[in-house]
C-alpha atoms as a PDB file:
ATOM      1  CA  UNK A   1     136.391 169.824  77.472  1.00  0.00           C
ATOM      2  CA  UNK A   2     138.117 171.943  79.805  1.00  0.00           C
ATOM      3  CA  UNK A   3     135.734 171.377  82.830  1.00  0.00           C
ATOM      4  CA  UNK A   4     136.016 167.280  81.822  1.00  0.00           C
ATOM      5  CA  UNK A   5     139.795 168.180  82.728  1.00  0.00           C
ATOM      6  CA  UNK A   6     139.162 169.964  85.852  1.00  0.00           C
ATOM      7  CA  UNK A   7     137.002 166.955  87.088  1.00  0.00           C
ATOM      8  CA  UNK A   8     139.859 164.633  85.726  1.00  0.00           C
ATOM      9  CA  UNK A   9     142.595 167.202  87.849  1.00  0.00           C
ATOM     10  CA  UNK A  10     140.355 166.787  91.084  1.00  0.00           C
ATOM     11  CA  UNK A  11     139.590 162.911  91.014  1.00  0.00           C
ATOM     12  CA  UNK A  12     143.326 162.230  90.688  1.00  0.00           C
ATOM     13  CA  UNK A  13     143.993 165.190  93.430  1.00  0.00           C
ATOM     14  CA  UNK A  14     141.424 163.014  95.612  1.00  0.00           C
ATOM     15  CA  UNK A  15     142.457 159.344  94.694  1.00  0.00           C
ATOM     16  CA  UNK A  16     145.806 160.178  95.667  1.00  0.00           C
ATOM     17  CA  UNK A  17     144.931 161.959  98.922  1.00  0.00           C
ATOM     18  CA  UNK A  18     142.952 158.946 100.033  1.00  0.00           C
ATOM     19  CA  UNK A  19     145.212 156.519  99.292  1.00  0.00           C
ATOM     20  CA  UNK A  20     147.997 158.486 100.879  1.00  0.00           C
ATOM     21  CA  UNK A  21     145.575 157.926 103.714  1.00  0.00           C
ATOM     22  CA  UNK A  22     145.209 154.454 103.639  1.00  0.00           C
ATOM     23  CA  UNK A  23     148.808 154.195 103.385  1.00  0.00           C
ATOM     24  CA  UNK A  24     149.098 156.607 106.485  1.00  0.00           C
ATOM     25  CA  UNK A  25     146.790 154.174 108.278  1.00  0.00           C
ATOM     26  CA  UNK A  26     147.940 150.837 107.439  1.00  0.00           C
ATOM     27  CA  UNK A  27     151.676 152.097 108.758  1.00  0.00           C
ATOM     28  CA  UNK A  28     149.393 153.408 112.003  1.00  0.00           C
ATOM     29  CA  UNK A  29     148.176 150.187 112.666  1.00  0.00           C
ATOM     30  CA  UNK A  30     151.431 148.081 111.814  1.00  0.00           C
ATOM     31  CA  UNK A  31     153.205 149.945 114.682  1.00  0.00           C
ATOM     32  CA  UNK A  32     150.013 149.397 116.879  1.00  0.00           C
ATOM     33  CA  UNK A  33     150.359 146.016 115.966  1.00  0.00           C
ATOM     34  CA  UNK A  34     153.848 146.069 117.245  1.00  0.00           C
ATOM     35  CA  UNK A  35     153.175 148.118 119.911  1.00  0.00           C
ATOM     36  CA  UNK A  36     150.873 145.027 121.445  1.00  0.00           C
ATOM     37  CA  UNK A  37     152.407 142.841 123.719  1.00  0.00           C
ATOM     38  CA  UNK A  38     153.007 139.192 123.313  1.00  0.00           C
ATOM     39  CA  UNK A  39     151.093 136.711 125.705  1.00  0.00           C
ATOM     40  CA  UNK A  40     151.973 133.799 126.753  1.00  0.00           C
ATOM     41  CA  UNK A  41     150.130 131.104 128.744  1.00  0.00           C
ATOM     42  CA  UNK A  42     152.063 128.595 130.961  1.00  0.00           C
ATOM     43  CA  UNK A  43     151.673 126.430 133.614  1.00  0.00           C
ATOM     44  CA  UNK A  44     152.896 123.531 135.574  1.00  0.00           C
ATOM     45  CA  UNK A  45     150.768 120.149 134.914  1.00  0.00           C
ATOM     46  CA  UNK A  46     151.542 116.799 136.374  1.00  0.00           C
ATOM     47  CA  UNK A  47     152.920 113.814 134.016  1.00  0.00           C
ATOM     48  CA  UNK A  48     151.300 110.500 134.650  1.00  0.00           C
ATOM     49  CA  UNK A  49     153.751 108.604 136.742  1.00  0.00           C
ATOM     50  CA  UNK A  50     155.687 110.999 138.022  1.00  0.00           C
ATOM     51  CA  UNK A  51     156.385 111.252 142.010  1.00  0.00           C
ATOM     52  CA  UNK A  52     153.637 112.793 144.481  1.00  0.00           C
ATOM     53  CA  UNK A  53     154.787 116.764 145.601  1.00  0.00           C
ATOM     54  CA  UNK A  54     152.590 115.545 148.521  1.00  0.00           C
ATOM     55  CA  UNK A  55     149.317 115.121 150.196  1.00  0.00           C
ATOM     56  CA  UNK A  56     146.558 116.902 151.005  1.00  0.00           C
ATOM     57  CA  UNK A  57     143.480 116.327 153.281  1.00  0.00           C
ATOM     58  CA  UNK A  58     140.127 116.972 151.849  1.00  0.00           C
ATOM     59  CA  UNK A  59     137.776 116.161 154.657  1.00  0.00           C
ATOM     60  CA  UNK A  60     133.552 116.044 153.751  1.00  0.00           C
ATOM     61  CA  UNK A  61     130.054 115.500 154.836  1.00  0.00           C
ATOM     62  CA  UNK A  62     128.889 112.274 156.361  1.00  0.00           C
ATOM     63  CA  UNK A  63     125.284 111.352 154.773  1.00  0.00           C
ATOM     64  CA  UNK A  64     122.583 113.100 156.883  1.00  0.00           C
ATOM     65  CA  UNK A  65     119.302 114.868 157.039  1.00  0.00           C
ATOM     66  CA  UNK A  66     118.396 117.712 156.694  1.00  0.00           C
ATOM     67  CA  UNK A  67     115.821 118.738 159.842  1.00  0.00           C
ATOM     68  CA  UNK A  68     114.803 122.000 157.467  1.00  0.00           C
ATOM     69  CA  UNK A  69     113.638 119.876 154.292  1.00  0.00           C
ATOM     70  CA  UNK A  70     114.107 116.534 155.518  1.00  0.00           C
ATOM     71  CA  UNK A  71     116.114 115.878 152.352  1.00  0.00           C
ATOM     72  CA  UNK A  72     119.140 113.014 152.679  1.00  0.00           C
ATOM     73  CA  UNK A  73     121.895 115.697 152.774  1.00  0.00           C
ATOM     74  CA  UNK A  74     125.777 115.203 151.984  1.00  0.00           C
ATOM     75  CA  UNK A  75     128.691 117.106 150.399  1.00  0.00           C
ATOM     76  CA  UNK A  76     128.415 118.819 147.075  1.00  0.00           C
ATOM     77  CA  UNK A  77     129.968 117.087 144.220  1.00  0.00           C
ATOM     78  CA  UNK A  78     131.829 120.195 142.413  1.00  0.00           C
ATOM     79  CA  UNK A  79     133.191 121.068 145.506  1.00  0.00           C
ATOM     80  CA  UNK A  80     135.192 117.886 145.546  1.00  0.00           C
ATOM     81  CA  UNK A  81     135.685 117.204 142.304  1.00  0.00           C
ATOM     82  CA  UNK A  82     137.031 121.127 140.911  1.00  0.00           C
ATOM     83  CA  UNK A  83     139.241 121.078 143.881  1.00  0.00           C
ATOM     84  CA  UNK A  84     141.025 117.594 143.127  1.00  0.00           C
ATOM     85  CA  UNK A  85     141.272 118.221 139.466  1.00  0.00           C
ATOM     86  CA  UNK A  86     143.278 121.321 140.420  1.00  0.00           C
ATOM     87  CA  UNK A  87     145.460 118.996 143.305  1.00  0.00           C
ATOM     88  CA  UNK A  88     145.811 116.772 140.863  1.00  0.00           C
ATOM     89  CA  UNK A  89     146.874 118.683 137.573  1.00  0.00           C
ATOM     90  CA  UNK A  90     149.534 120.149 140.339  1.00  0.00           C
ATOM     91  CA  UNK A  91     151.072 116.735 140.965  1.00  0.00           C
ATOM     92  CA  UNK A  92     149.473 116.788 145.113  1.00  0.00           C
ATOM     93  CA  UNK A  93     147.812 113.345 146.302  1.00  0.00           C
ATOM     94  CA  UNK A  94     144.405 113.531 147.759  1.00  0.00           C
ATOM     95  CA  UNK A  95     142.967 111.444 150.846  1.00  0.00           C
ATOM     96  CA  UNK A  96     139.555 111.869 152.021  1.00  0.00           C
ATOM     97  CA  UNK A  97     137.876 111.736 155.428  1.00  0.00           C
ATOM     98  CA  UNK A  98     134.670 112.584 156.500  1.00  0.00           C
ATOM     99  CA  UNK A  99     132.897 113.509 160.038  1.00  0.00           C
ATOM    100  CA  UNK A 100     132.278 109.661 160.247  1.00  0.00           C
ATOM    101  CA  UNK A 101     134.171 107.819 158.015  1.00  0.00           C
ATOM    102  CA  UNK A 102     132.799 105.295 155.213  1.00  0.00           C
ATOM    103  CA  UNK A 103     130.426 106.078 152.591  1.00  0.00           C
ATOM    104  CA  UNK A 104     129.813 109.510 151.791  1.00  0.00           C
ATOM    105  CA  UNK A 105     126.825 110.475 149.655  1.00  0.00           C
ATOM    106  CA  UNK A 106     126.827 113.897 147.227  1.00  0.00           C
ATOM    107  CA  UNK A 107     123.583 116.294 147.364  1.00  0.00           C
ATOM    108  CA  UNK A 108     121.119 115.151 144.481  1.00  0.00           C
ATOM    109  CA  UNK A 109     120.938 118.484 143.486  1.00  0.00           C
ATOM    110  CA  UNK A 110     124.639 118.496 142.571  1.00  0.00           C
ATOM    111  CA  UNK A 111     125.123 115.146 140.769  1.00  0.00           C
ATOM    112  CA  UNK A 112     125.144 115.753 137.186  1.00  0.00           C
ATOM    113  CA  UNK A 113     123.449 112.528 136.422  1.00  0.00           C
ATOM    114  CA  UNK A 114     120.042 113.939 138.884  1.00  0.00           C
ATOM    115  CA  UNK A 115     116.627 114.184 137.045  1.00  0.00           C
ATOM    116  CA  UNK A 116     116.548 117.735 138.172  1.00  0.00           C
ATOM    117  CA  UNK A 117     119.004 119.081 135.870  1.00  0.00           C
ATOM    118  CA  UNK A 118     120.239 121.607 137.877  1.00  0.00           C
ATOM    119  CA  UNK A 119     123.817 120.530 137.785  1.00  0.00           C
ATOM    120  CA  UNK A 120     123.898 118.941 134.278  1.00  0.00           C
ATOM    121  CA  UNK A 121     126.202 121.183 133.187  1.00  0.00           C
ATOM    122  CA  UNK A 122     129.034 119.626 135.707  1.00  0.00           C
ATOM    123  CA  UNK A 123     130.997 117.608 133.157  1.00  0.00           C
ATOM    124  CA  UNK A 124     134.234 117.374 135.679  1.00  0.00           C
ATOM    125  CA  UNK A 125     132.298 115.569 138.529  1.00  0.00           C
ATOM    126  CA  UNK A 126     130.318 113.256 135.641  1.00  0.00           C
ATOM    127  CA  UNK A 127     134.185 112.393 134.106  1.00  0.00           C
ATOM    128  CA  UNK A 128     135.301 111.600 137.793  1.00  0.00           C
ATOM    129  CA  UNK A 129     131.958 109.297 138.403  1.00  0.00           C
ATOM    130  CA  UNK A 130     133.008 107.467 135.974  1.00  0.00           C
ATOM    131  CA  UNK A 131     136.062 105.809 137.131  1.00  0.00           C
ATOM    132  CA  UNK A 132     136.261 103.024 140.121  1.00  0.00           C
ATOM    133  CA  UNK A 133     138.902 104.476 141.885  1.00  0.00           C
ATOM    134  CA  UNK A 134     136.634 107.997 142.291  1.00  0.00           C
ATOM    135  CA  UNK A 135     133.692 105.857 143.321  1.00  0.00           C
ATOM    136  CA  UNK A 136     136.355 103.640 145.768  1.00  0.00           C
ATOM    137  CA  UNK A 137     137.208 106.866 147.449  1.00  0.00           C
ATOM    138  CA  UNK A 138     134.051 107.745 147.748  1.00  0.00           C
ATOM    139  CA  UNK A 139     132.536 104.763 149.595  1.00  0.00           C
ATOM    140  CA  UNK A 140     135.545 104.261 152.218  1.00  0.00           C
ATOM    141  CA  UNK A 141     136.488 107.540 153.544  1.00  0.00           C
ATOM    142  CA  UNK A 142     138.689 107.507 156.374  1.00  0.00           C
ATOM    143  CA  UNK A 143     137.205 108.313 160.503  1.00  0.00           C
ATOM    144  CA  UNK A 144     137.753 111.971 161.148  1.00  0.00           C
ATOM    145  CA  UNK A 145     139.386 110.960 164.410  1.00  0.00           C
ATOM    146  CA  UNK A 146     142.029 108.432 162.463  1.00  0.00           C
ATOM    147  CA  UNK A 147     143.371 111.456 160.861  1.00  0.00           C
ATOM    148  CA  UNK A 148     146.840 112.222 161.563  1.00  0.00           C
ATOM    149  CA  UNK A 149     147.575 116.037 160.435  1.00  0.00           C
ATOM    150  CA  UNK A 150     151.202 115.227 160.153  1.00  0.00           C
ATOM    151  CA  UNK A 151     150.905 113.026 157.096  1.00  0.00           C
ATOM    152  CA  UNK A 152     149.559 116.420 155.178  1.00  0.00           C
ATOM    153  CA  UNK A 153     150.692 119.450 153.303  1.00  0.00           C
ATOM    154  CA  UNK A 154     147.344 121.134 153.532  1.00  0.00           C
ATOM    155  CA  UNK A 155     143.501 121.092 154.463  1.00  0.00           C
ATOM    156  CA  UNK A 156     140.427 121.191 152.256  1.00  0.00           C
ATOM    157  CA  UNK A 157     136.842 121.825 153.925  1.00  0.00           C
ATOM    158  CA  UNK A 158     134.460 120.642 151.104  1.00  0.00           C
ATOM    159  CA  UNK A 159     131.077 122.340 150.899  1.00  0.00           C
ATOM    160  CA  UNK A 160     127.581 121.018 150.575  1.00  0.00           C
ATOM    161  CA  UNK A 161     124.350 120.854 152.785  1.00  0.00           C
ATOM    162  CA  UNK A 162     125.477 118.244 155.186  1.00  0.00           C
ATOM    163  CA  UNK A 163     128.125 120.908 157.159  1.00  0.00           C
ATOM    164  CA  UNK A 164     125.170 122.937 158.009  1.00  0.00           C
ATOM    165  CA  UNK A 165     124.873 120.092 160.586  1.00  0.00           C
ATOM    166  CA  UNK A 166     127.869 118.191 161.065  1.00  0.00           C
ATOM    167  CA  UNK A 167     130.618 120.406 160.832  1.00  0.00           C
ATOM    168  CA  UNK A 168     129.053 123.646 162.697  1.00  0.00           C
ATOM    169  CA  UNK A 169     129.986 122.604 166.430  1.00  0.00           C
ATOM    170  CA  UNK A 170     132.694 119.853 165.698  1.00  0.00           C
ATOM    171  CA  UNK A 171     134.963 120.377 168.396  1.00  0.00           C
ATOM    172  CA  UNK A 172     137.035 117.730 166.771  1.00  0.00           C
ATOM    173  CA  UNK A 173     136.694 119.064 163.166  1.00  0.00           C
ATOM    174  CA  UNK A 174     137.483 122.298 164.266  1.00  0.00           C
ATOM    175  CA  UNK A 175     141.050 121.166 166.652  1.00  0.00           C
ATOM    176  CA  UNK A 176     142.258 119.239 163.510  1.00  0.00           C
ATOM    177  CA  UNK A 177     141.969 122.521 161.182  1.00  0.00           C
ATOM    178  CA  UNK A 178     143.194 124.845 164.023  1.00  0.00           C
ATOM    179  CA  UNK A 179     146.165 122.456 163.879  1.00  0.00           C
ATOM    180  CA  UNK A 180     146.744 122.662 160.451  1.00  0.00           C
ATOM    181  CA  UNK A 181     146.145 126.319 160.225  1.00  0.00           C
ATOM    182  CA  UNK A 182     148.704 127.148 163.144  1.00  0.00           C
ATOM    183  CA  UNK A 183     151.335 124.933 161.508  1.00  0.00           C
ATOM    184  CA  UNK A 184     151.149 127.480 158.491  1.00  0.00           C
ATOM    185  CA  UNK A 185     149.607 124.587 156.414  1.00  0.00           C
ATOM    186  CA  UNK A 186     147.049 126.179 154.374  1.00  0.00           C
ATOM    187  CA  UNK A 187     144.219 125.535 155.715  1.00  0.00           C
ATOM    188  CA  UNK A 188     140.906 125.935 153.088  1.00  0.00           C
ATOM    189  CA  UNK A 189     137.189 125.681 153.105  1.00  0.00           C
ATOM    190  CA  UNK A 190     134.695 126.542 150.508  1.00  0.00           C
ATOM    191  CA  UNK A 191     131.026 127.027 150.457  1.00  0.00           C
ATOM    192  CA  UNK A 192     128.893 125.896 153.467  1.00  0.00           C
ATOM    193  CA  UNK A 193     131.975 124.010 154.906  1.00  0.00           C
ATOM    194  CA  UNK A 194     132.949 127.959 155.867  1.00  0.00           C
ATOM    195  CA  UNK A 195     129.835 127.258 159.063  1.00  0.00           C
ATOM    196  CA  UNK A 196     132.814 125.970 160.355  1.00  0.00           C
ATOM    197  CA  UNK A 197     134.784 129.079 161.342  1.00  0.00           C
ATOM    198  CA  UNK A 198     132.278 130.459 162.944  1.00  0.00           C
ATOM    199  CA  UNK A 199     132.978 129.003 165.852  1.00  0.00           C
ATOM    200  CA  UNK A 200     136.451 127.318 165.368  1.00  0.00           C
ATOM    201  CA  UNK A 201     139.280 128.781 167.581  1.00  0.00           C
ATOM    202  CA  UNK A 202     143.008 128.953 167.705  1.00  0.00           C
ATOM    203  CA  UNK A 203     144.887 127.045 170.760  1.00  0.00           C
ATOM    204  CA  UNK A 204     145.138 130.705 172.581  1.00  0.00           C
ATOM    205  CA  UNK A 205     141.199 130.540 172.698  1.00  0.00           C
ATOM    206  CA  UNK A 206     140.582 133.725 169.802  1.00  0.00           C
ATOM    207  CA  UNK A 207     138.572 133.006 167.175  1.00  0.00           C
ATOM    208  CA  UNK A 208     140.496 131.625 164.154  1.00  0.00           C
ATOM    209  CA  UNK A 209     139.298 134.222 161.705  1.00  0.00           C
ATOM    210  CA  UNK A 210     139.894 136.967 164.068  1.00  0.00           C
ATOM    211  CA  UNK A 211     141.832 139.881 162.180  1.00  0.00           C
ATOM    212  CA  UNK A 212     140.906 137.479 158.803  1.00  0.00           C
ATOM    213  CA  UNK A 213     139.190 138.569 155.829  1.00  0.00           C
ATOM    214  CA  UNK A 214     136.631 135.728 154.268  1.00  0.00           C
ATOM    215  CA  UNK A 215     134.620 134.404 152.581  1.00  0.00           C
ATOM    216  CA  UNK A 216     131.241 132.239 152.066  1.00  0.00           C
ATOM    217  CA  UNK A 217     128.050 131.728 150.995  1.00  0.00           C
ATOM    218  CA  UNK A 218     126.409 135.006 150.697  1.00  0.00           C
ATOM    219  CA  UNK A 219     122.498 135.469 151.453  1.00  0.00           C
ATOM    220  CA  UNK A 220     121.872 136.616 147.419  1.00  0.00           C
ATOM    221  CA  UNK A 221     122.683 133.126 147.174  1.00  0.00           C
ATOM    222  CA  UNK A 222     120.755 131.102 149.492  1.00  0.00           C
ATOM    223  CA  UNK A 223     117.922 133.276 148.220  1.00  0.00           C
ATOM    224  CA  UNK A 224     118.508 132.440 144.944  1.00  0.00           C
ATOM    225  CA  UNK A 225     118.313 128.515 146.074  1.00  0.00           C
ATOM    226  CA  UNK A 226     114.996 129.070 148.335  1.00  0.00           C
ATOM    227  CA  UNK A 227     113.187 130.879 145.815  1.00  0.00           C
ATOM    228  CA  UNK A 228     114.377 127.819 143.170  1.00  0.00           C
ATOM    229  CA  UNK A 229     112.981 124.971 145.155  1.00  0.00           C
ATOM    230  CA  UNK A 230     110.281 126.960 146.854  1.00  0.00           C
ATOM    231  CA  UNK A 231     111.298 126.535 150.670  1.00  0.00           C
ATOM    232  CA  UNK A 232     113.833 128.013 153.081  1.00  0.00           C
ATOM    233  CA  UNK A 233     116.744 124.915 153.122  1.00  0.00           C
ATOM    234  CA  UNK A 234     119.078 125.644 155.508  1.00  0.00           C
ATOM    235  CA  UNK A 235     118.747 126.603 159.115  1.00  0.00           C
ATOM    236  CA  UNK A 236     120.699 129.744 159.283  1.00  0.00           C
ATOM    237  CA  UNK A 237     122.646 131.324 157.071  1.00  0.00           C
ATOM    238  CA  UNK A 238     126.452 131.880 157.258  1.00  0.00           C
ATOM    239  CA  UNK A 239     126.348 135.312 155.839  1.00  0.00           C
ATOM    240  CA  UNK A 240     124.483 136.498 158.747  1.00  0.00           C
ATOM    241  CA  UNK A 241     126.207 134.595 161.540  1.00  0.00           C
ATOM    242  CA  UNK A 242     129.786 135.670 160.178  1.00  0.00           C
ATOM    243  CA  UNK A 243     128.640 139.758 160.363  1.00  0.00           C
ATOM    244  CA  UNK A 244     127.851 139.344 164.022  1.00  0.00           C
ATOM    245  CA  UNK A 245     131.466 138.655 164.520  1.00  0.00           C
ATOM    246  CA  UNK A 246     133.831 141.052 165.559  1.00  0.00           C
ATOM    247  CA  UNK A 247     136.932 141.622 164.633  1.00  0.00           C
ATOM    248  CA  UNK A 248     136.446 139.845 161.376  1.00  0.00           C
ATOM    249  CA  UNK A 249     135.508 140.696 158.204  1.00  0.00           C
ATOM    250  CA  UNK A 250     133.339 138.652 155.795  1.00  0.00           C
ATOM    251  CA  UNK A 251     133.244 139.421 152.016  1.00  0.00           C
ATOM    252  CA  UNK A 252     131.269 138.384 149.040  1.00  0.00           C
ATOM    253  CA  UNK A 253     131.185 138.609 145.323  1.00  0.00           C
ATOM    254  CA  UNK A 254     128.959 139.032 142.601  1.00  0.00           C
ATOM    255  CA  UNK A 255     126.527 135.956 142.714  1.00  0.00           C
ATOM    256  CA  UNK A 256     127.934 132.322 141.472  1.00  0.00           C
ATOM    257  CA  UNK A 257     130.832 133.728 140.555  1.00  0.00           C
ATOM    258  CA  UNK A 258     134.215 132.078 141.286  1.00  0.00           C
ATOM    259  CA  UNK A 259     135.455 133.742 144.134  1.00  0.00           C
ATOM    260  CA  UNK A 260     138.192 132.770 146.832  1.00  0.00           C
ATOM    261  CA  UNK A 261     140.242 134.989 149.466  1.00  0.00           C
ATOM    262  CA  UNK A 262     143.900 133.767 150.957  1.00  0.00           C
ATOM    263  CA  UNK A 263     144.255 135.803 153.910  1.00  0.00           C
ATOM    264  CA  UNK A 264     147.751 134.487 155.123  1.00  0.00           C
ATOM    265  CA  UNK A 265     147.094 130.409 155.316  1.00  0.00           C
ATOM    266  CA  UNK A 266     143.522 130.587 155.617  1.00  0.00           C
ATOM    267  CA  UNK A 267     141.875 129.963 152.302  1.00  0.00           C
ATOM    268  CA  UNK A 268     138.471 130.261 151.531  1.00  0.00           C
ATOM    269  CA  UNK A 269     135.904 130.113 148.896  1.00  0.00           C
ATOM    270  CA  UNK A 270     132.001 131.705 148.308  1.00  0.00           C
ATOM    271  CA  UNK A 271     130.328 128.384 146.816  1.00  0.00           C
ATOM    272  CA  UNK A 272     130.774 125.856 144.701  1.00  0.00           C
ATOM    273  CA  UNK A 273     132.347 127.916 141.427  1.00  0.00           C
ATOM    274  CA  UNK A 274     134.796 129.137 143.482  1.00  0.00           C
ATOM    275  CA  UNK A 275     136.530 125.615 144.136  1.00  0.00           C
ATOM    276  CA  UNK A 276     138.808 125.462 141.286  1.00  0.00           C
ATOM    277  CA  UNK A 277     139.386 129.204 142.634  1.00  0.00           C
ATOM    278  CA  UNK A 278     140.589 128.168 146.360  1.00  0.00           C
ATOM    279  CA  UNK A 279     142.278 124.881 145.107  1.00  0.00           C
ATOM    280  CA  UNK A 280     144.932 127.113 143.096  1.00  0.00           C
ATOM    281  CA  UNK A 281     145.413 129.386 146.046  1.00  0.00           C
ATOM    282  CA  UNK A 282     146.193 126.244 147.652  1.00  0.00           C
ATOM    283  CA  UNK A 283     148.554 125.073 145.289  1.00  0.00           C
ATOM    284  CA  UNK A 284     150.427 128.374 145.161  1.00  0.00           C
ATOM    285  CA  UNK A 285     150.673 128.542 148.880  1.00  0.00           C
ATOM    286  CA  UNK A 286     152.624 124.720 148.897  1.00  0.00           C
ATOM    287  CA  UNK A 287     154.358 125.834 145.640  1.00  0.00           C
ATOM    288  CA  UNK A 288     156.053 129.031 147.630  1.00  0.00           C
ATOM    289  CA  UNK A 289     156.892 126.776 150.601  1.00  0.00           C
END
């Protein structure tokens, strides 16, 4: 009988020391709780109706093709669409031009809809193919050379494989984003459409991404797209081209991941994630103004 008390004696001793613990804990992890801070998520998004903040330029491909796989070549769809979601949501009007005006044509490859698959997964450019006014847009694009930069709060170089040919070595391509860049209009390009600083030059004759910090697409990527279709596709790659510049320096990110650089007003973006990505730093450069 007496050990049965000693045994009773201890049990209680323990019970109470663990839950004196518990108790210890639970008060532990309310002021932890406490101790977290609050987040909040907020940000500006454009009510239907309301007045334009303003307009901005996206300029793309004209249909070509491509003298590497003699594929019909264009602009790539995300790289239009991501971007004017983003305009849009931030209450900015969007006109579109291309290097010969009319019809423009998106890279199979990147329509959603394509037997391929490979960009099934882009649900924002299938919503956008959907409605008239996208497809309007689409098919009458206005002359490069009708442009007037005045009418525009910013630039927008979209991507694809077509700018591999028409935009590397457009003198008049690369005067109309000179202009807007040395206005202090922010002046953007994304994916391929970045060919077009290689060469592109400021009115004093210097390279426009002299002193700069950009970005493009990066070799791991174009050997990421060789190896998937089993053939080299473009010509040259912009990776390359850009390190042989001095005076310059050219950056990349992990793989396909959404990636943009605003050095001053020149905006840029690795590939076609990274839209959305240079699209905002658009937007907050015209928001500051």
């Amino acid at each position: 009988m007496k050990n049965y008390r000693i045994y009773l004696l201890l049990a209680a001793l323990a019970f109470s020391a663990t839950s004196g613990q518990a108790q210890t804990n639970q008060t532990a992890n309310k002021k932890l709780e406490k101790m977290k801070p609050v987040k909040e998520v907020q940000h500006y998004v454009h009510a239907h109706g309301m007045p334009s903040k303003g307009k901005i330029l996206m300029v793309a491909s004209s249909p070509g093709t491509s003298k590497q796989t003699g594929w019909p070549i264009g602009f790539w769809a995300a790289e239009l669409t991501h971007p004017l979601r983003v305009f849009q949501e931030a209450g900015f009007e969007v006109e579109l031009a291309s290097t010969e005006g009319g019809k423009i044509e998106m890279d199979a490859y990147s329509n959603p809809a394509d037997a391929s698959g490979y960009s099934a997964h882009d649900v924002i450019s299938l919503g956008y193919m959907q409605q008239d006014w996208f497809n309007n847009m689409l098919a009458n694009t206005k002359k490069l050379s009708a442009v007037d930069a005045g009418q525009y709060d910013a630039i927008f170089l979209v991507g694809g494989q077509g700018p591999m040919y028409s935009f590397r070595g457009n003198t008049a391509l690369e005067k109309l984003f000179a202009r807007f860049y040395e206005a202090g209009k922010p002046s953007a390009a994304v994916c391929h459409s970045t060919t077009l600083l290689l060469e592109a030059k400021k009115s004093d004759g210097e390279l426009l991404v002299k002193g700069k910090t950009w970005t493009g697409f990066a070799n791991s990527e174009e050997d990421y797209a060789d190896q998937a279709v089993g053939m080299k596709i473009q010509p040259y790659r912009i990776e390359d081209e850009a390190r042989k510049l001095a005076g310059t320096t050219f950056k990349v990110a992990t793989p396909f991941s959404a990636y943009a650089i605003a050095d001053g007003n020149l905006i840029t973006g690795q590939q076609q994630n990274s839209g959305a990505a240079a699209a905002e730093l658009v937007v907050e450069a015209l928001t500051k103004q």
